[in-house]
Protein backbone atom coordinates (compact mmCIF):
# COMPACT_ATOMS: atom_id res chain seq x y z
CA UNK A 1 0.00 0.00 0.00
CA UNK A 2 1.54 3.52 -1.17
CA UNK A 3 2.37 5.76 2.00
CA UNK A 4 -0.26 8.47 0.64
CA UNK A 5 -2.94 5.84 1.19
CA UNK A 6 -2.19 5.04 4.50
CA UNK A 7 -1.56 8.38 5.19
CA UNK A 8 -5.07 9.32 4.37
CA UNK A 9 -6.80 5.48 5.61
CA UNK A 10 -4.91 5.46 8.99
CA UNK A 11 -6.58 8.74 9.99
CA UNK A 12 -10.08 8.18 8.60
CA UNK A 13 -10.29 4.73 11.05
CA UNK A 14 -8.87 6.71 14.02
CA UNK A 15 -11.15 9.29 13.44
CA UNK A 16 -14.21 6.72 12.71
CA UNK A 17 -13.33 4.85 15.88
CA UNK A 18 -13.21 8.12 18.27
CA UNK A 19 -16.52 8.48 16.50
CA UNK A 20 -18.48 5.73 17.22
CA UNK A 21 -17.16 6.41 20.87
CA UNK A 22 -18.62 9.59 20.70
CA UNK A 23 -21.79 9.22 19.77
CA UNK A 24 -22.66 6.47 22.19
CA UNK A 25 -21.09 8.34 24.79
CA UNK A 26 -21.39 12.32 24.58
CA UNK A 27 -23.78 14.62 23.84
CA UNK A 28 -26.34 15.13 20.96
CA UNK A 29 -24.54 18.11 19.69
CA UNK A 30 -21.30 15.78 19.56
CA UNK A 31 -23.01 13.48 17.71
CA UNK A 32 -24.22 16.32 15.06
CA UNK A 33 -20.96 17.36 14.44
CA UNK A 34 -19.38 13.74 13.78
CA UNK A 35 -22.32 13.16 11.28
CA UNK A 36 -21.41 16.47 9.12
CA UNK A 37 -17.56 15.26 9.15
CA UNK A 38 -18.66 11.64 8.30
CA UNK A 39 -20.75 12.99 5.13
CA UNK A 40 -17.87 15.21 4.14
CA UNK A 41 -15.22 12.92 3.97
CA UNK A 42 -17.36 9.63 2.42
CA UNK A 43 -18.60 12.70 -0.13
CA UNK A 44 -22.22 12.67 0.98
CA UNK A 45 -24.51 15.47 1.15
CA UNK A 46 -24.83 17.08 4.77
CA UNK A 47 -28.02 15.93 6.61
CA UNK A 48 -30.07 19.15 7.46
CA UNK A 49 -31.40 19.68 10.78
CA UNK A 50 -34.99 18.71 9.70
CA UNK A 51 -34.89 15.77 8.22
CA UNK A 52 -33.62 14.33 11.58
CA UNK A 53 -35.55 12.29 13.67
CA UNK A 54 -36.17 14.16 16.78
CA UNK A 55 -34.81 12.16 19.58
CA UNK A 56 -36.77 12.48 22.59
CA UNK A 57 -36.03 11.12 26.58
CA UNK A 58 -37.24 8.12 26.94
CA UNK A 59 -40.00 7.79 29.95
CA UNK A 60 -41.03 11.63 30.70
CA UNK A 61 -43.66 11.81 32.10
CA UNK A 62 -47.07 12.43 30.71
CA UNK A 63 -47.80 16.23 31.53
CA UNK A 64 -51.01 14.65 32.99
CA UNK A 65 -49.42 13.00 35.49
CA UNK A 66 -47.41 15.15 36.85
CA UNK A 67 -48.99 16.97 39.95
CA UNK A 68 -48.08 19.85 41.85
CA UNK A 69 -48.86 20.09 45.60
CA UNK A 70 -51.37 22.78 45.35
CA UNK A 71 -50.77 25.55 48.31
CA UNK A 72 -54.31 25.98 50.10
CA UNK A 73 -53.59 28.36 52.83
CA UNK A 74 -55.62 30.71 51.49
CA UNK A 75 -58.21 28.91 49.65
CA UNK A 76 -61.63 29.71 51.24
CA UNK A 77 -63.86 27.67 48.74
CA UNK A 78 -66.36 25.57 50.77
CA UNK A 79 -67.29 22.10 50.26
CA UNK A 80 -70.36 21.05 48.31
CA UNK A 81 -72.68 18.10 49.10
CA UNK A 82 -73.18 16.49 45.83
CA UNK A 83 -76.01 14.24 44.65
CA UNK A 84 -75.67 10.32 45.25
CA UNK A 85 -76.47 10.08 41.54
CA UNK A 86 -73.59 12.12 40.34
CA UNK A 87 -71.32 9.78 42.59
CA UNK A 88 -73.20 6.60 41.08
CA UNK A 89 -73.43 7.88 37.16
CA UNK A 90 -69.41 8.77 37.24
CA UNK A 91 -68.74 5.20 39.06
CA UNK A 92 -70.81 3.53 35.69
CA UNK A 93 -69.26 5.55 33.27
CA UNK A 94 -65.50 5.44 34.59
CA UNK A 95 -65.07 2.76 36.87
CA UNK A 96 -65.31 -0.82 36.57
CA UNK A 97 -68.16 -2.93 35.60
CA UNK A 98 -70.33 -4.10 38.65
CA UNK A 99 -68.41 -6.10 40.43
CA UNK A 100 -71.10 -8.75 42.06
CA UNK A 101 -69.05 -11.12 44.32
CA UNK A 102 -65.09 -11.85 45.43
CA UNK A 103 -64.16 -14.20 42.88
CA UNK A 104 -65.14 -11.38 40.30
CA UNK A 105 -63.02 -8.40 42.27
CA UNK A 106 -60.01 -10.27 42.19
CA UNK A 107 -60.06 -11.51 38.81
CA UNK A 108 -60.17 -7.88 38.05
CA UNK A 109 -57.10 -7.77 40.60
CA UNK A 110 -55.31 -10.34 38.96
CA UNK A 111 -55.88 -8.59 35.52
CA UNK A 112 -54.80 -5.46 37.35
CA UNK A 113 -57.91 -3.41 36.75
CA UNK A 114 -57.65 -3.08 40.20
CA UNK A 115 -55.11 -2.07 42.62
CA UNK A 116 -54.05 -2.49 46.36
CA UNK A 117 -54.05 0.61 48.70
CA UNK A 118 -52.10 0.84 51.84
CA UNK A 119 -50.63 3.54 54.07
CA UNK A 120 -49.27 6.40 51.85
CA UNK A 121 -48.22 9.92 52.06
CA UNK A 122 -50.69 11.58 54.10
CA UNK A 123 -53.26 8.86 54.71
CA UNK A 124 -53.23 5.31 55.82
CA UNK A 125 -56.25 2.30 54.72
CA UNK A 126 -57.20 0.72 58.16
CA UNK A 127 -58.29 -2.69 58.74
CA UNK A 128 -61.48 -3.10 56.11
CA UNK A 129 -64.07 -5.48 57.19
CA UNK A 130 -67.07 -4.71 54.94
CA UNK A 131 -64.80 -4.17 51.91
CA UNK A 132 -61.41 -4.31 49.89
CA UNK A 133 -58.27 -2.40 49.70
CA UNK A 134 -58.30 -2.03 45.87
CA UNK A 135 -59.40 0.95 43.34
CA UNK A 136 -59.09 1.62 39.97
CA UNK A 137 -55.75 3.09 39.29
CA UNK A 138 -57.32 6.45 38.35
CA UNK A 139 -58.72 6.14 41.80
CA UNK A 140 -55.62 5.21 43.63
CA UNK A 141 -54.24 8.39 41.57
CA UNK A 142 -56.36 10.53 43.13
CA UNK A 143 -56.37 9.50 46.70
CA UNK A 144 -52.79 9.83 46.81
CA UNK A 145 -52.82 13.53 45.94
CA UNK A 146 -55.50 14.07 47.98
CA UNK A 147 -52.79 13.25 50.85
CA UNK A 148 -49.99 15.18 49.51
CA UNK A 149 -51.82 17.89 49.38
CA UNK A 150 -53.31 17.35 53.36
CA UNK A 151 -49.77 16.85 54.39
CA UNK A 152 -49.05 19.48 52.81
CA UNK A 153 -51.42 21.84 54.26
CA UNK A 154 -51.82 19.65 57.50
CA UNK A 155 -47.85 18.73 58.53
CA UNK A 156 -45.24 16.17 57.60
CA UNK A 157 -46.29 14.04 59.86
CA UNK A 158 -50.22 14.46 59.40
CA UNK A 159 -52.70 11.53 57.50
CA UNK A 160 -56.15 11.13 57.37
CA UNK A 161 -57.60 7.65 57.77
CA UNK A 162 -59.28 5.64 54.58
CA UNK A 163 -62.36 3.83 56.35
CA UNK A 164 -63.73 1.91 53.34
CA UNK A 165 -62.59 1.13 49.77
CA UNK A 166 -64.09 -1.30 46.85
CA UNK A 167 -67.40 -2.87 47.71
CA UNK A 168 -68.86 -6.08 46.24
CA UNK A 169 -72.35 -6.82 46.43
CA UNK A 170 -72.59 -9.40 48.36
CA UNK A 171 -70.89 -7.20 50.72
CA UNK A 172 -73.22 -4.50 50.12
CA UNK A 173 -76.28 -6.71 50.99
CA UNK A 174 -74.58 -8.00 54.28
CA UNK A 175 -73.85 -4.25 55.23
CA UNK A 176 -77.83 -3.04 54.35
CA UNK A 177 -78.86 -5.68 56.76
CA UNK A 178 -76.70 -4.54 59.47
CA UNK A 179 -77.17 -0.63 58.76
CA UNK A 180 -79.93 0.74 57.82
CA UNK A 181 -77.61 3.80 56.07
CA UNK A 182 -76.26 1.58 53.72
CA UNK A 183 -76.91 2.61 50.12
CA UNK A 184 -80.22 0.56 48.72
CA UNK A 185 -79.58 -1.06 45.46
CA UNK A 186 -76.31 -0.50 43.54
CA UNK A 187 -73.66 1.34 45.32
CA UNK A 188 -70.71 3.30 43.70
CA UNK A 189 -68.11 1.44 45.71
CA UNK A 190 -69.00 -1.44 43.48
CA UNK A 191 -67.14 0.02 40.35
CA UNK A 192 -63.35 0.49 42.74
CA UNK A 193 -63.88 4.76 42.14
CA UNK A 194 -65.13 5.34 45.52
CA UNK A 195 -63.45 5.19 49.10
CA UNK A 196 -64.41 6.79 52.56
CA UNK A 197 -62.22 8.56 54.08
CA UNK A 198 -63.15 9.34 58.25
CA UNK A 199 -62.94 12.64 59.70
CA UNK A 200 -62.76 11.88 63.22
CA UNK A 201 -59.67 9.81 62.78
CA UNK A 202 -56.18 11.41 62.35
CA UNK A 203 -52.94 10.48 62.73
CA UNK A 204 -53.82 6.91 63.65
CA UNK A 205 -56.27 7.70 66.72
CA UNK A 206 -59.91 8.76 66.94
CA UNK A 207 -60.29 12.67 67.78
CA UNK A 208 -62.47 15.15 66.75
CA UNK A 209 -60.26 17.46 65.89
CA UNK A 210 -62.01 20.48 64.44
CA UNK A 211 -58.86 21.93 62.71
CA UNK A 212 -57.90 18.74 61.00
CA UNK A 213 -61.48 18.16 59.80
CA UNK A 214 -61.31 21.70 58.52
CA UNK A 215 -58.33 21.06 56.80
CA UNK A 216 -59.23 17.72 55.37
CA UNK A 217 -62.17 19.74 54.12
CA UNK A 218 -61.03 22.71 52.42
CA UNK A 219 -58.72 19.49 50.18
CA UNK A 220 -61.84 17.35 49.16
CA UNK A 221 -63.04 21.23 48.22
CA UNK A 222 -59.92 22.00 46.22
CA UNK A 223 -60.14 18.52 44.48
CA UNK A 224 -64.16 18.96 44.15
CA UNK A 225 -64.04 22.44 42.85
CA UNK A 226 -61.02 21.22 39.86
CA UNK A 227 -63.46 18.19 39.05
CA UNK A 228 -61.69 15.36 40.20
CA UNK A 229 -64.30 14.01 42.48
CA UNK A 230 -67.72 14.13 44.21
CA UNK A 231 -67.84 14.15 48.10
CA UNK A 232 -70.71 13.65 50.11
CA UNK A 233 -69.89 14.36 54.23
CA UNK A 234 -71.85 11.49 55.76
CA UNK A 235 -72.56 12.38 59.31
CA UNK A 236 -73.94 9.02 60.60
CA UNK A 237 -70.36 7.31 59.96
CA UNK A 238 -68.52 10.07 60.40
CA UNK A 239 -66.64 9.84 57.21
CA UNK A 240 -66.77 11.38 53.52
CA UNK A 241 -67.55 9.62 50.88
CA UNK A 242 -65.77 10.04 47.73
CA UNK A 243 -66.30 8.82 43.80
CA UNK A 244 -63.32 9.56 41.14
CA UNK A 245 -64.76 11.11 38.32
């Protein structure tokens, strides 16, 4: 091989070699520059700028679920009692189908329709009884900004207490029989949008704490009033009930 070959091959592999480096390693504006020198010296045309894929990160976030701990200080908006059949028309539209008996919900589970709910920021699920730990994820969504934002406004170290979550049918016929409150018919917790969440129990103990309530209040209002849910303040159990809508 004549010495003005090599003197012209040597460099181009050197150079190719720091390339391919480059551009697996550095930055995208690296990477532009290597592909101009590449076209010049093979004798190709220059890509332009728009006929270049845009190269986006991978796994951002969708802007919709990205949520920003809302500062309610000074909100003063008070909360509504909405109609049972707003909570029960957004639980058939957006939730899951009826959901008549156990072997049903946790098909649905195993699908992963549904989802398990424990403690999290700025609430914790006590011990159910007359129904499941599991919501739509939608519905999980929501709950757990609805405790960011009471920790935020509450404390740190504040939470609220989730009294009640998915309902089957069965269940809800075993719970008419034993209170006479209990929604007749179809209920909304039978489509895993709806939980309860108490208001006489805060940071893991029973107290009627008027502030706290007042607090957990002017959230469900905040969330209410941006039309993320319906809330009905059910005296008799001492909770709220909520739908995702």
């Amino acid at each position: 091989m004549k010495k003005t070959t090599l003197f012209f091959v040597i460099p181009f592999f050197t150079l190719f070699s720091l390339g391919t480096l480059a551009m697996v390693s550095y930055r995208p504006a690296i990477k532009k520059q290597l592909s101009e020198t590449y076209a010049i010296l093979l004798g190709e045309p220059v890509p332009r700028l728009e006929d270049q894929p845009l190269e986006l990160p991978e796994l951002m976030p969708k802007p919709e679920d990205i949520f920003i701990v809302p500062d309610l200080n000074s909100f003063k908006a008070r909360l509504r009692k909405d109609a049972y059949s707003n909570h029960l028309s957004a639980a058939e539209k957006n939730g899951t189908e009826l959901i008549l008996d156990e072997k049903r919900l946790f098909q649905l589970v195993e699908k992963g329709t549904l989802v398990e709910v424990n403690s999290g920021k700025g609430y914790e699920v006590e011990k159910l009884t007359h129904s499941h730990p599991y919501l739509t994820h939608e519905a999980k969504k929501i709950l757990e900004q609805i405790g960011l934002t009471y920790q935020a406004l509450a404390g740190e170290e504040d939470f609220f207490t989730v009294t009640s979550g998915t309902r089957t049918i069965d269940q809800q016929k075993k719970l008419g029989r034993r209170n006479r409150n209990a929604t007749k018919g179809n209920s909304s917790h039978s489509y895993g949008l709806s939980f309860d969440i108490s208001y006489i129990r805060f940071n893991g103990e029973k107290s009627w704490d008027w502030k706290k309530q007042k607090q957990l209040e002017k959230v469900l209002s905040h969330f209410q009033k941006q039309g993320k849910i319906y809330v009905i303040k059910e005296r008799k159990q001492n909770c709220f009930h909520v739908t995702v809508r």
